[in-house]
C-alpha atoms as a PDB file:
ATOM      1  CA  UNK A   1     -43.854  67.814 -27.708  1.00  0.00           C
ATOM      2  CA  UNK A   2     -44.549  70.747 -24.976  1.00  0.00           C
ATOM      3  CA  UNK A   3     -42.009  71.062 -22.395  1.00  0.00           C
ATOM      4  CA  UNK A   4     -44.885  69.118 -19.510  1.00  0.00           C
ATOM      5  CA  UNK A   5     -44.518  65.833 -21.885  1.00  0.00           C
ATOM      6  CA  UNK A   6     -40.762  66.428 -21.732  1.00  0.00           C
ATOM      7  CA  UNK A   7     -40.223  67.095 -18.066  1.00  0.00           C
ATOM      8  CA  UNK A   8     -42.104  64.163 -17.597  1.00  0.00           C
ATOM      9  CA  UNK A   9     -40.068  61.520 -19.941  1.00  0.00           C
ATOM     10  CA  UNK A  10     -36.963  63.123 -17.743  1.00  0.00           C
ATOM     11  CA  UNK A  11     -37.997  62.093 -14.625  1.00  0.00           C
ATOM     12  CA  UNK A  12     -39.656  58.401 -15.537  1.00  0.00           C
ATOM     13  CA  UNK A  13     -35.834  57.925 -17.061  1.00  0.00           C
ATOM     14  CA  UNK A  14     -34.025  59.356 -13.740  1.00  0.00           C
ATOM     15  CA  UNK A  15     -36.461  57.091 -11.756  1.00  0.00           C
ATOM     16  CA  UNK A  16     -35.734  54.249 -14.248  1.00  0.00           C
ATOM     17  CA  UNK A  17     -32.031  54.585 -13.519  1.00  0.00           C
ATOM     18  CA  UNK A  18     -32.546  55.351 -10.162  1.00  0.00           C
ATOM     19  CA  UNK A  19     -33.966  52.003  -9.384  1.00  0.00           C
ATOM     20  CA  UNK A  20     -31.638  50.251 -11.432  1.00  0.00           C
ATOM     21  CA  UNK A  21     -28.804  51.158  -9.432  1.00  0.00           C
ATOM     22  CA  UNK A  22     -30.528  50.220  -6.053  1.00  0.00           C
ATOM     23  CA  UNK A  23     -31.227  47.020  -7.517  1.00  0.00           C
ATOM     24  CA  UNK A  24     -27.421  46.419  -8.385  1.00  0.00           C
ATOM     25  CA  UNK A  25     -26.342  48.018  -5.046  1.00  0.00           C
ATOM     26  CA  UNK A  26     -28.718  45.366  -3.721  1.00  0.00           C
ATOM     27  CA  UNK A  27     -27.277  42.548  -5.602  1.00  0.00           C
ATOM     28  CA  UNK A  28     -23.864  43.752  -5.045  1.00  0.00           C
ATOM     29  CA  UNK A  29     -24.752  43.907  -0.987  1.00  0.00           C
ATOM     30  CA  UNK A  30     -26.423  40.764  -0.876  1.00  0.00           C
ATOM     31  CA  UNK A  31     -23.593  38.966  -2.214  1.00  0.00           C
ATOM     32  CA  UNK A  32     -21.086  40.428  -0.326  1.00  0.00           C
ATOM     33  CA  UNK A  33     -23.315  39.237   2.883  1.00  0.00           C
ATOM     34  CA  UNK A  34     -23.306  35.949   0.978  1.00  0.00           C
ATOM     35  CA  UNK A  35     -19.515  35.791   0.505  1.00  0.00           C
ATOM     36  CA  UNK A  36     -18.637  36.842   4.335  1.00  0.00           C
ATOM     37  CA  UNK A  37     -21.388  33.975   5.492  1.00  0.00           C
ATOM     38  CA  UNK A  38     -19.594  31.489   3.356  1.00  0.00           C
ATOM     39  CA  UNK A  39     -16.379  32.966   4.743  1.00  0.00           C
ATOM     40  CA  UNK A  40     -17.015  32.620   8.845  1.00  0.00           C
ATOM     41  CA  UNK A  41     -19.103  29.260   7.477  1.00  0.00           C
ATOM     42  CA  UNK A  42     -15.625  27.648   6.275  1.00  0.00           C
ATOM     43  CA  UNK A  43     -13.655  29.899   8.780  1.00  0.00           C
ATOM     44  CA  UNK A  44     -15.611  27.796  11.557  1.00  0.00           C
ATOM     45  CA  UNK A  45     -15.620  24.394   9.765  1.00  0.00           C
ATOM     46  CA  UNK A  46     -11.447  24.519   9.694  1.00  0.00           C
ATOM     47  CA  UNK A  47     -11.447  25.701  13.375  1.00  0.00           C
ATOM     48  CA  UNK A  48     -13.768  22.269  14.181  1.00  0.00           C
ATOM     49  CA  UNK A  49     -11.676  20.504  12.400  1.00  0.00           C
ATOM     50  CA  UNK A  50      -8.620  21.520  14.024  1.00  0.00           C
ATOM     51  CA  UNK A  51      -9.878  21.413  17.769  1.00  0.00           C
ATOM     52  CA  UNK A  52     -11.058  17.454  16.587  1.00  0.00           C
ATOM     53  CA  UNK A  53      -7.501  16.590  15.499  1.00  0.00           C
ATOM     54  CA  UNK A  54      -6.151  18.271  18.770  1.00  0.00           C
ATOM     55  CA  UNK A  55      -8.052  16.252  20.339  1.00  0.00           C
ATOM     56  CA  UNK A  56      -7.297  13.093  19.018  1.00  0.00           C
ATOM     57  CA  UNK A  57      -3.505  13.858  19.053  1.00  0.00           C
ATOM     58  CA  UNK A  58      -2.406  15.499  21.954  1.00  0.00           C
ATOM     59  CA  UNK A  59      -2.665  14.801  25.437  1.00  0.00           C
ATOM     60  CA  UNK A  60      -4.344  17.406  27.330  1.00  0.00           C
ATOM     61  CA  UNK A  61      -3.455  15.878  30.991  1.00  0.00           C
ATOM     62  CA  UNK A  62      -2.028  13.566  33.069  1.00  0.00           C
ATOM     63  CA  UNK A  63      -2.442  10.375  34.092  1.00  0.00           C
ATOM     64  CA  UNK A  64      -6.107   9.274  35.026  1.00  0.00           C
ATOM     65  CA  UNK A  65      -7.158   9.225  39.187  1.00  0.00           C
ATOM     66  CA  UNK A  66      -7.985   5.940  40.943  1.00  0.00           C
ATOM     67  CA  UNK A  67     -10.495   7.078  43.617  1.00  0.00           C
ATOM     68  CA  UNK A  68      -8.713   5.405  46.659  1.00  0.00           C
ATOM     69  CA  UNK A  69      -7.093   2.395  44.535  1.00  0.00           C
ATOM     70  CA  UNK A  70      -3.559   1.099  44.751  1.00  0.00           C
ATOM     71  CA  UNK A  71      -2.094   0.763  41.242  1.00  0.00           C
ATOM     72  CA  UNK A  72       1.320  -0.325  39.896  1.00  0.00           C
ATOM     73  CA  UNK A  73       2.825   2.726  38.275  1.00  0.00           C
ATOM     74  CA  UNK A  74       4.265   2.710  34.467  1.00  0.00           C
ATOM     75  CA  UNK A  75       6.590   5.150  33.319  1.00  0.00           C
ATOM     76  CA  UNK A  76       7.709   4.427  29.272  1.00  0.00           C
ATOM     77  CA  UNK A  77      11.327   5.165  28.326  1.00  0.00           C
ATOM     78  CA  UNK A  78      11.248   4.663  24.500  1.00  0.00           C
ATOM     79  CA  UNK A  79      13.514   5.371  21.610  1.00  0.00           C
ATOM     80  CA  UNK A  80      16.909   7.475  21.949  1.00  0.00           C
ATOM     81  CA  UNK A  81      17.780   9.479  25.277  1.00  0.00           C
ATOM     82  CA  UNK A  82      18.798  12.324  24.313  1.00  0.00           C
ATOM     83  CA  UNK A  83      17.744  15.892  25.601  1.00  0.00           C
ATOM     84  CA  UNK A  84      15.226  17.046  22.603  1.00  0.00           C
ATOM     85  CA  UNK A  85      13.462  13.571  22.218  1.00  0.00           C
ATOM     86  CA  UNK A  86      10.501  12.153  23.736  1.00  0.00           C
ATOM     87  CA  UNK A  87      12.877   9.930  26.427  1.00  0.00           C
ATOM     88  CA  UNK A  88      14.216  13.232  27.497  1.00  0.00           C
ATOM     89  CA  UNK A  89      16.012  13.307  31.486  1.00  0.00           C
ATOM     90  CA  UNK A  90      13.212  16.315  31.888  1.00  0.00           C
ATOM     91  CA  UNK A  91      10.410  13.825  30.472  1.00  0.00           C
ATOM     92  CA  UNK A  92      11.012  10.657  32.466  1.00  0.00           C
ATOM     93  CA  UNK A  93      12.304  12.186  35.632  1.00  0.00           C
ATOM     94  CA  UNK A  94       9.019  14.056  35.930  1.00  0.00           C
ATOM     95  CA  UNK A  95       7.066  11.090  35.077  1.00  0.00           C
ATOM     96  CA  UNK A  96       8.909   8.988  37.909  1.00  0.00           C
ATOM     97  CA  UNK A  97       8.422  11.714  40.763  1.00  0.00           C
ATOM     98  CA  UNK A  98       4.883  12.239  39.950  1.00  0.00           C
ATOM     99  CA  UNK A  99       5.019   7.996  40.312  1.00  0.00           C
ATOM    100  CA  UNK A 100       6.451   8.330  43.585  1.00  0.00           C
ATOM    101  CA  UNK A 101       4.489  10.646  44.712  1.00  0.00           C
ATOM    102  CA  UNK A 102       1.700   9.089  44.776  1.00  0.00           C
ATOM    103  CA  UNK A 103       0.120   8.050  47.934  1.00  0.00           C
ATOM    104  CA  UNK A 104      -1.967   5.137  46.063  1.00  0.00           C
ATOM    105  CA  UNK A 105       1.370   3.885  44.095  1.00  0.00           C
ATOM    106  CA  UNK A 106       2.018  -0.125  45.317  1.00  0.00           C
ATOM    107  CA  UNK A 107       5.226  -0.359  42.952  1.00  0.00           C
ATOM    108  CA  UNK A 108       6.920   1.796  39.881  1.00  0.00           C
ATOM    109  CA  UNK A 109       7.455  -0.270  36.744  1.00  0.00           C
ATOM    110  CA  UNK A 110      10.021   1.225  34.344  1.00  0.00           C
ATOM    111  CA  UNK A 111       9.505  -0.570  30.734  1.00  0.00           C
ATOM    112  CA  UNK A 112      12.422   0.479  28.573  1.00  0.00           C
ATOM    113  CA  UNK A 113      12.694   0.002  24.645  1.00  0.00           C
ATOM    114  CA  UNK A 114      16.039   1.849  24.174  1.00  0.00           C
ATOM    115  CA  UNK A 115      19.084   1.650  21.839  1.00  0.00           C
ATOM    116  CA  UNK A 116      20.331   4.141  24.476  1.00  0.00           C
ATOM    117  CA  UNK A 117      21.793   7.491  23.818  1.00  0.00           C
ATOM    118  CA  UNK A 118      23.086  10.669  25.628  1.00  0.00           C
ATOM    119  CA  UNK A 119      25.237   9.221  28.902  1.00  0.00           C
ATOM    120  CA  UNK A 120      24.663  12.734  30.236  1.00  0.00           C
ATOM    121  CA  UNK A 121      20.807  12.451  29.927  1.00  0.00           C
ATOM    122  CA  UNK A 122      20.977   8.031  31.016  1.00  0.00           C
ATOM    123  CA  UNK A 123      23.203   9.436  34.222  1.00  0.00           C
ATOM    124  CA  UNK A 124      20.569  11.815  35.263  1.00  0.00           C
ATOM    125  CA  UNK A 125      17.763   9.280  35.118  1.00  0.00           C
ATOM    126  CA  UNK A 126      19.827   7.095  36.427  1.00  0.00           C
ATOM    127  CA  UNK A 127      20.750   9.265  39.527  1.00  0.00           C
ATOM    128  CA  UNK A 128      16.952  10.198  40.026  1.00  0.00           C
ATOM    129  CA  UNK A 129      15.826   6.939  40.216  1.00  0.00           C
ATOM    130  CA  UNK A 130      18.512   6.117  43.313  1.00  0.00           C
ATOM    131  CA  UNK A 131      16.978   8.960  45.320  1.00  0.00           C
ATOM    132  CA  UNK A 132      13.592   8.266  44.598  1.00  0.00           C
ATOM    133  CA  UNK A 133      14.490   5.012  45.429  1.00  0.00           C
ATOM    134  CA  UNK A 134      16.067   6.363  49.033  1.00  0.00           C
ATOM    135  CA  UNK A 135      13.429   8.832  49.101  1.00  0.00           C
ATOM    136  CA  UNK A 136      10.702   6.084  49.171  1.00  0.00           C
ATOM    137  CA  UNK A 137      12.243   3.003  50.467  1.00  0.00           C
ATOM    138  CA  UNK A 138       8.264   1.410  50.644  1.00  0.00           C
ATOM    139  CA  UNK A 139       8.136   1.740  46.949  1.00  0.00           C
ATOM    140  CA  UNK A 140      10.311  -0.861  44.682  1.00  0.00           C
ATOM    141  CA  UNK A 141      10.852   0.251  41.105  1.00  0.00           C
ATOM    142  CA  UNK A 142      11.167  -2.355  38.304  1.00  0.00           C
ATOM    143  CA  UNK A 143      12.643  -2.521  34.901  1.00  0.00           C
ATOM    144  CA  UNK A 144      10.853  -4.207  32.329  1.00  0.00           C
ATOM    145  CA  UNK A 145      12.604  -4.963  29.119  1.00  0.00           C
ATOM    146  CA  UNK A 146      10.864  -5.392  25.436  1.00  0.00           C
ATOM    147  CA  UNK A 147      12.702  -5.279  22.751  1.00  0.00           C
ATOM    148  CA  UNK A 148      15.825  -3.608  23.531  1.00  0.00           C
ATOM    149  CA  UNK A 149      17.663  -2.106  26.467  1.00  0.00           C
ATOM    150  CA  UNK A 150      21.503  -1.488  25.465  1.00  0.00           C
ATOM    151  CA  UNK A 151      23.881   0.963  25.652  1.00  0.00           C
ATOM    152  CA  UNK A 152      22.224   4.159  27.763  1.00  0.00           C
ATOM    153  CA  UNK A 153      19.106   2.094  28.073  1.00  0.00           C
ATOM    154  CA  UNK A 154      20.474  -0.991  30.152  1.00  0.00           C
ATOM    155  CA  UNK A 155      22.909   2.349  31.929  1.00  0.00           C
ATOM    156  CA  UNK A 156      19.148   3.588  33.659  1.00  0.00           C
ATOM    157  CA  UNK A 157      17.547  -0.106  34.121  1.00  0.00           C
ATOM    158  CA  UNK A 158      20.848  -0.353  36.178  1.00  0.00           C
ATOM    159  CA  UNK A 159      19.262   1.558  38.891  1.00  0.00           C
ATOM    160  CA  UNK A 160      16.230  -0.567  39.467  1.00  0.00           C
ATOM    161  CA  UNK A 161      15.583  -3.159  42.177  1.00  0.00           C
ATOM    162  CA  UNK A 162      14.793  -5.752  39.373  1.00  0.00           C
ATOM    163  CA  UNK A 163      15.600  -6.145  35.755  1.00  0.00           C
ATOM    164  CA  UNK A 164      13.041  -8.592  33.913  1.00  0.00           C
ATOM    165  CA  UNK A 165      12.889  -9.385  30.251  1.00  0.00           C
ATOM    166  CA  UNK A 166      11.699 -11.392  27.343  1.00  0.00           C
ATOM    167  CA  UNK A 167      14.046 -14.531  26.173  1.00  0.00           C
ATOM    168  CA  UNK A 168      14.285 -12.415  22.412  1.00  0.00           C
ATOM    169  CA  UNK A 169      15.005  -8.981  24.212  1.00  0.00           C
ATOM    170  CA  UNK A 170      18.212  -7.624  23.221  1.00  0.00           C
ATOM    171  CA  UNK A 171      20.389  -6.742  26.538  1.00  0.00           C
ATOM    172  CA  UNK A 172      23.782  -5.360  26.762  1.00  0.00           C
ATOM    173  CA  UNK A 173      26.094  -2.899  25.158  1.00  0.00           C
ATOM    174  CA  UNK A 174      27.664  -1.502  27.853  1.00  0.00           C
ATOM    175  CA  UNK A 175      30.422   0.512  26.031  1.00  0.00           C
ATOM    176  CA  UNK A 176      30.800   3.744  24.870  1.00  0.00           C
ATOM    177  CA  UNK A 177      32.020   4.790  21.067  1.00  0.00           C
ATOM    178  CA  UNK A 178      32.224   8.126  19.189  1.00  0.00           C
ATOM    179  CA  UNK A 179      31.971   7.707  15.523  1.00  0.00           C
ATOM    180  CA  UNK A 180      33.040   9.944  12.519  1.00  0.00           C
ATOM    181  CA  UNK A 181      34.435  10.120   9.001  1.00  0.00           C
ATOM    182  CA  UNK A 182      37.639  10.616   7.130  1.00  0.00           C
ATOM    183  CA  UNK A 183      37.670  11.895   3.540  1.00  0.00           C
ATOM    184  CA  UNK A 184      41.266  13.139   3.253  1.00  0.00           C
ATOM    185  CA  UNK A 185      41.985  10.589   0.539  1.00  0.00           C
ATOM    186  CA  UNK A 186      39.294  11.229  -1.451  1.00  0.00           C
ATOM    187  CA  UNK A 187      40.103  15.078  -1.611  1.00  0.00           C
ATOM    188  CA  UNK A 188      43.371  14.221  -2.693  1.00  0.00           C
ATOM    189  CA  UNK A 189      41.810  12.690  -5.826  1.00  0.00           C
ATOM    190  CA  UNK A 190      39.281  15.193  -6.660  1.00  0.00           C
ATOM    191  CA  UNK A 191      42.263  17.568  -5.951  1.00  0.00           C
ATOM    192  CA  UNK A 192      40.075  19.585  -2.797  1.00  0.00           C
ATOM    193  CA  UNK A 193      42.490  21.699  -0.948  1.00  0.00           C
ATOM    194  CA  UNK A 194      41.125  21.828   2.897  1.00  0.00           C
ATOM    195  CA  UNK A 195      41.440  25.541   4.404  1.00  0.00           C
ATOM    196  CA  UNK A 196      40.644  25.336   8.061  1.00  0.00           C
ATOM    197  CA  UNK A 197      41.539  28.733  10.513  1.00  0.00           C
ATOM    198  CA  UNK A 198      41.469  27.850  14.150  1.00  0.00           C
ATOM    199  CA  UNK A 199      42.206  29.726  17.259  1.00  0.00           C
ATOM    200  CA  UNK A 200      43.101  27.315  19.927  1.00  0.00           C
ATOM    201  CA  UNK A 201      46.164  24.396  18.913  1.00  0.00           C
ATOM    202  CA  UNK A 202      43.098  21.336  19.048  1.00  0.00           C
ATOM    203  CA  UNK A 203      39.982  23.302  17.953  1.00  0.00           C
ATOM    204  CA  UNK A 204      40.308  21.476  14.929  1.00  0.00           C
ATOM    205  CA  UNK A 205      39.529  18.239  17.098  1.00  0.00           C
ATOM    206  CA  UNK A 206      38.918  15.080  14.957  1.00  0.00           C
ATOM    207  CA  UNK A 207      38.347  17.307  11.645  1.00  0.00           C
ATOM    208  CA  UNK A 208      37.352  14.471   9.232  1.00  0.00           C
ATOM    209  CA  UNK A 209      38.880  16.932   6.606  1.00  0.00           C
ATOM    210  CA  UNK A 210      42.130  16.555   8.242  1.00  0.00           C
ATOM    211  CA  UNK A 211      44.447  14.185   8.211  1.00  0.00           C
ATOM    212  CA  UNK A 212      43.652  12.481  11.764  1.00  0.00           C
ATOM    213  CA  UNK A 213      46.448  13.631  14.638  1.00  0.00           C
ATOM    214  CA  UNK A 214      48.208  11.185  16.875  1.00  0.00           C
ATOM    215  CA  UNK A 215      47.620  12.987  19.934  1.00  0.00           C
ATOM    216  CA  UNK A 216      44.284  13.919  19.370  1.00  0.00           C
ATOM    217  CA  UNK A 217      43.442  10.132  18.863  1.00  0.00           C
ATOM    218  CA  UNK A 218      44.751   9.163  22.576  1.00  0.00           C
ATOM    219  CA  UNK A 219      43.248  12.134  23.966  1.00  0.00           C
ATOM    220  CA  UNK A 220      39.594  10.935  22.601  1.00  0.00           C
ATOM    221  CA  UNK A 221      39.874   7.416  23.491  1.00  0.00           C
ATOM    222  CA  UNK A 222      40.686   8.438  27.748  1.00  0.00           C
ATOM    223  CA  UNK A 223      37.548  10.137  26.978  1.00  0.00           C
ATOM    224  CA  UNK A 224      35.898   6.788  25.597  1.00  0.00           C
ATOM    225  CA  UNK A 225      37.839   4.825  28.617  1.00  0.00           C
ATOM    226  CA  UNK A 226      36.681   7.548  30.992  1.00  0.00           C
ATOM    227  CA  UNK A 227      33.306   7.573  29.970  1.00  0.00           C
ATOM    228  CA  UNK A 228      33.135   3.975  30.081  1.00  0.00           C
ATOM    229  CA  UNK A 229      34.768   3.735  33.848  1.00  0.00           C
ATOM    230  CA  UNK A 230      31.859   5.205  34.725  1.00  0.00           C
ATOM    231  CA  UNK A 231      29.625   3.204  33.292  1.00  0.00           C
ATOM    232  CA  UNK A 232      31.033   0.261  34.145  1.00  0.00           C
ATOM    233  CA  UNK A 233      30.768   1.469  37.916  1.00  0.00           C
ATOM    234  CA  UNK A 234      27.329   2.594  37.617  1.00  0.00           C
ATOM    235  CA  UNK A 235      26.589  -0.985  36.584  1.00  0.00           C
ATOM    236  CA  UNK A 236      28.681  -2.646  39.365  1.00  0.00           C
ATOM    237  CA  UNK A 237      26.619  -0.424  42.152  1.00  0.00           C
ATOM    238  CA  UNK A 238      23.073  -1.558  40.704  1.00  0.00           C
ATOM    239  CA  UNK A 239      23.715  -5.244  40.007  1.00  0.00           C
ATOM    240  CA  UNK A 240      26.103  -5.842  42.941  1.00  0.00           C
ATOM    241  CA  UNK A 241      27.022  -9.741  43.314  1.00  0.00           C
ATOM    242  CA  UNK A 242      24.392 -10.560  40.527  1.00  0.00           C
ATOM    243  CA  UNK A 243      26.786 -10.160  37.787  1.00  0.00           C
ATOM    244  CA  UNK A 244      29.021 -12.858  36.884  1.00  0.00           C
ATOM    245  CA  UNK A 245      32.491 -12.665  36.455  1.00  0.00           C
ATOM    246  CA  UNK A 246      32.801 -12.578  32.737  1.00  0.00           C
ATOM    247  CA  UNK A 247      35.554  -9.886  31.489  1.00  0.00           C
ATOM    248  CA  UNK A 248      32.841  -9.662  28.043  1.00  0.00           C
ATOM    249  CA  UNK A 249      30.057  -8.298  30.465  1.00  0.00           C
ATOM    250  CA  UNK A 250      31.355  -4.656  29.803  1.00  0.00           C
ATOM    251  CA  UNK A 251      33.109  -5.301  26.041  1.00  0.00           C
ATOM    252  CA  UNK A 252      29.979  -3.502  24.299  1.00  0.00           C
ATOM    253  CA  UNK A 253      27.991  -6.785  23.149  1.00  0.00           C
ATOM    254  CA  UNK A 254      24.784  -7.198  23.233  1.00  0.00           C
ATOM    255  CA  UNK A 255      22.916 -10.871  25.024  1.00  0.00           C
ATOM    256  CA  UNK A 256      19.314 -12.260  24.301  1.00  0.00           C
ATOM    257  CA  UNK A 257      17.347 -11.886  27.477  1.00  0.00           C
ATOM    258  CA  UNK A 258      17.851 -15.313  28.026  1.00  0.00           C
ATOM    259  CA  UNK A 259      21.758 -15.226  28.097  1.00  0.00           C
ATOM    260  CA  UNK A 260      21.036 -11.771  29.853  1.00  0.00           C
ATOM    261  CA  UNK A 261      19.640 -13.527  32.754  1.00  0.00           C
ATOM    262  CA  UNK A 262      22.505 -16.077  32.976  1.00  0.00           C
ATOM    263  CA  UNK A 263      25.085 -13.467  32.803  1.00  0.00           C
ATOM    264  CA  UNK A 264      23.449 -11.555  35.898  1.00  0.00           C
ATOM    265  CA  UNK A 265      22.276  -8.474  33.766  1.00  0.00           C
ATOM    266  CA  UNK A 266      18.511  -9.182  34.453  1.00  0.00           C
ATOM    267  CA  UNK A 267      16.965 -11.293  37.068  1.00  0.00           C
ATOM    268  CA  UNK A 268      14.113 -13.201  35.042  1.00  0.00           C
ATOM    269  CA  UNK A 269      11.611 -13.209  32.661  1.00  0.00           C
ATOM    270  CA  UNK A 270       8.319 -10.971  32.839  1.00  0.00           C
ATOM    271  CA  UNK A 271       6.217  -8.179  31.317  1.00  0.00           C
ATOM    272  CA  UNK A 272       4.422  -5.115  32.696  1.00  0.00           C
ATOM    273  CA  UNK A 273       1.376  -7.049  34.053  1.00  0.00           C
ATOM    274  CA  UNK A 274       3.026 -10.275  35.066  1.00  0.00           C
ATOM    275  CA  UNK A 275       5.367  -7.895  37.312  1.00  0.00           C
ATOM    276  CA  UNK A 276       2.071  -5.859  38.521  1.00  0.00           C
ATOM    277  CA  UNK A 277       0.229  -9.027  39.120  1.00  0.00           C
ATOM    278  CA  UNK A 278       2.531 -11.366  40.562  1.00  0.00           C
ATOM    279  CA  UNK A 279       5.557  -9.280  42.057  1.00  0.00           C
ATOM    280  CA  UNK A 280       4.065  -6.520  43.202  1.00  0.00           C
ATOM    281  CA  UNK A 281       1.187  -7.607  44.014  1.00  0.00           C
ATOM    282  CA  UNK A 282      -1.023  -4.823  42.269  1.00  0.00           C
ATOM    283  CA  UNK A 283      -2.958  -6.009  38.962  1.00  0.00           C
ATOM    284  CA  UNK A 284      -4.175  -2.630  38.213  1.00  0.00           C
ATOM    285  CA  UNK A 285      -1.876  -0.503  36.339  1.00  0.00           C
ATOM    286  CA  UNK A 286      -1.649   3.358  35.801  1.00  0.00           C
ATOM    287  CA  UNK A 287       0.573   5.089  32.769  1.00  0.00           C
ATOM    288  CA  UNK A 288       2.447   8.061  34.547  1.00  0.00           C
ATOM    289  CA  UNK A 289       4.483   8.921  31.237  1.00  0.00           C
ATOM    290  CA  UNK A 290       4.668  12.778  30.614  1.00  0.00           C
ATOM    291  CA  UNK A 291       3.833  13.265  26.853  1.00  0.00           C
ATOM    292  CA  UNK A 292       4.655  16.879  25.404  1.00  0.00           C
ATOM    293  CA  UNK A 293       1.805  18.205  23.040  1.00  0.00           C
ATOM    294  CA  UNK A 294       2.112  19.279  19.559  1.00  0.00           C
ATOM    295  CA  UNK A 295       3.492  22.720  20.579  1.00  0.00           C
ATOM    296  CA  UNK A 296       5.398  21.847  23.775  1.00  0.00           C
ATOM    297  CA  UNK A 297       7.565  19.761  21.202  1.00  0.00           C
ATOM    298  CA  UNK A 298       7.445  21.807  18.003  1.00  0.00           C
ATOM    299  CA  UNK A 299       8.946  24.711  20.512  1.00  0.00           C
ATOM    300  CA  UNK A 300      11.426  22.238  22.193  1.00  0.00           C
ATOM    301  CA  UNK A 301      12.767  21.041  18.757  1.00  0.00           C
ATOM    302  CA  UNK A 302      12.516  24.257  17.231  1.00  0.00           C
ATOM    303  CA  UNK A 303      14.971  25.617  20.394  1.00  0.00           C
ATOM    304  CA  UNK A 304      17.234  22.632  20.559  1.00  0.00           C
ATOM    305  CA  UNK A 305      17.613  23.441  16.523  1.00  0.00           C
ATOM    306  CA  UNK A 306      18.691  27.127  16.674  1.00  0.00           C
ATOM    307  CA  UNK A 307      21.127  26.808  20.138  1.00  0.00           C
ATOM    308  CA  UNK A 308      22.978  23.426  17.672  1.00  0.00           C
ATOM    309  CA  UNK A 309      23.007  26.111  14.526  1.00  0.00           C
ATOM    310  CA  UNK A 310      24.324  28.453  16.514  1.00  0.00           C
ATOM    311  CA  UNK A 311      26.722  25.847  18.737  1.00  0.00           C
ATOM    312  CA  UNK A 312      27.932  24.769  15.602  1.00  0.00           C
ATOM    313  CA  UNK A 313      28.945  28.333  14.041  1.00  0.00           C
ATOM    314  CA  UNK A 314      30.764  29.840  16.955  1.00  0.00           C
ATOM    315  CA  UNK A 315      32.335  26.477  18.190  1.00  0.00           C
ATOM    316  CA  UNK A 316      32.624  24.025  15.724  1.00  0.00           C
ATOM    317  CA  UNK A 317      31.006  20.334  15.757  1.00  0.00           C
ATOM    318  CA  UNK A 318      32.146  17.204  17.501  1.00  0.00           C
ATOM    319  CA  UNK A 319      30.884  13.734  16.962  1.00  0.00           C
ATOM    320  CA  UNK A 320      28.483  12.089  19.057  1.00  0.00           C
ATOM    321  CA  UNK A 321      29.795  10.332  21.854  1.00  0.00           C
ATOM    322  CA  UNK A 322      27.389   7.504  23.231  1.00  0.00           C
END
């Protein structure tokens, strides 16, 4: 073969691999093109999804406007009160002053289903309400009861012009209690020595490890009794003469709404609309309730968490009082 033939057969086989590569650099491109459209494809669909579940679940605003309507206002106390729940002081007290505030507001109903809670966070509703209440002497505010308003629930509903209720609600519990354990007998049979180091002669306050002191005892029950003054008191002031004069009115039961009524802790029977429609006067109703979004309360728990962690390693815990 002369060296033309062979220079020839050289370059068909360099143009041979030649295009073979650019057709797998091709393929290879292409499907990387492929892959990152696929990618932003999915990347997009899971962003859709996500702004459609925020959507659904949180609540982007406030209460809806009533072009030049007069509405009964609803603010919802539910569950606990206590400061990192959803019947927060900061949650309810906003939601009543943005009631108030209102020029278009007839009436504020306040519809409580509450086992009760913090008396701390019950006191400042409680106090809000009276000033609102002075604030705004044209505007009456309401309680309506469902299925429960005891303890730090029935503490707030105090403050309202009327109490009304079903005959089944559950009304009462005006006491106070803080609750713990005592295991000091059964580390004596599983033979647990407790170790505890304190700086301060009580630090060690109601240590359910510990073998409960005397002292300690009668210094947490004038807190109960304390506590429990006040509440009484703050009960007296809203009710006035429409309690009756029955020493187990402030004992810690609890009454049906019927008894309730009899007893001069509510004043009748009604529900949100009856109370809009026939009290005051103002059918239409309008929700004023501030609810947190997803990340307003993820933040707040998330905060609450770390200051208790934190409460609890430098200080020491303490049982609920409520």
């Amino acid at each position: 073969m002369d060296e033309a033939s062979k220079d020839k057969d050289n370059a068909q086989g360099e143009n041979w691999e030649r295009r073979t590569l650019e057709r797998l650099a091709g393929d290879v491109l292409r499907e990387q093109r492929a892959k990152r459209r696929w990618g932003i494809f999915f990347k997009l669909l899971g962003f859709s999804y996500l702004i459609a579940v925020l959507v659904l679940v949180v609540d982007w605003g406030g209460p809806e406007k009533l072009a030049d309507r007069k509405h009964t206002a609803v603010v919802n106390l539910r569950g606990t009160i206590e400061a990192k729940g959803e019947a927060s002081a900061d949650s309810i007290v906003a939601s009543l002053q943005s009631a108030f505030e209102d020029k278009r507001t007839v009436g504020v109903v306040l519809r409580i289903n509450s086992p009760g809670g913090s008396p701390v966070q019950s006191g400042i509703i409680y106090d809000e309400i009276r000033r609102l209440r002075a604030k705004h002497p044209e505007i009456p505010l309401h309680a309506v009861v469902e299925d429960l308003c005891a303890s730090g629930g029935y503490y707030v509903a105090a403050a309202a012009d009327n109490i009304y209720v079903n005959k089944a609600s559950i009304v009462g519990s005006i006491g106070v209690l803080m609750n713990g354990f005592g295991f000091t007998g059964s580390m004596d049979k599983l033979g647990v020595e407790r170790r505890l180091l304190t700086a301060g002669e009580n630090k060690g306050f109601l240590d359910p490890f510990s073998p409960q002191d005397a002292k300690q005892k009668e210094h947490a029950q004038r807190l109960l009794d304390d506590i429990h003054g006040q509440f009484v008191a703050v009960v007296r002031e809203g009710r006035g003469k429409r309690l009756k004069d029955a020493p187990e009115l402030f004992s810690g039961l609890m009454w049906t709404g019927a008894q309730s009524i009899q007893l001069g802790l509510a004043d009748g029977f009604g529900t949100v609309e009856s109370v809009a429609r026939d009290v005051l006067k103002a059918e239409k109703t309008l929700d004023y309730s501030v609810r947190e979004n997803l990340a307003e309360r993820f933040a707040k728990r998330l905060g609450a968490d770390m200051a208790e962690n934190l409460s609890l390693r430098l200080f020491g815990g303490a049982p609920a009082v409520r």
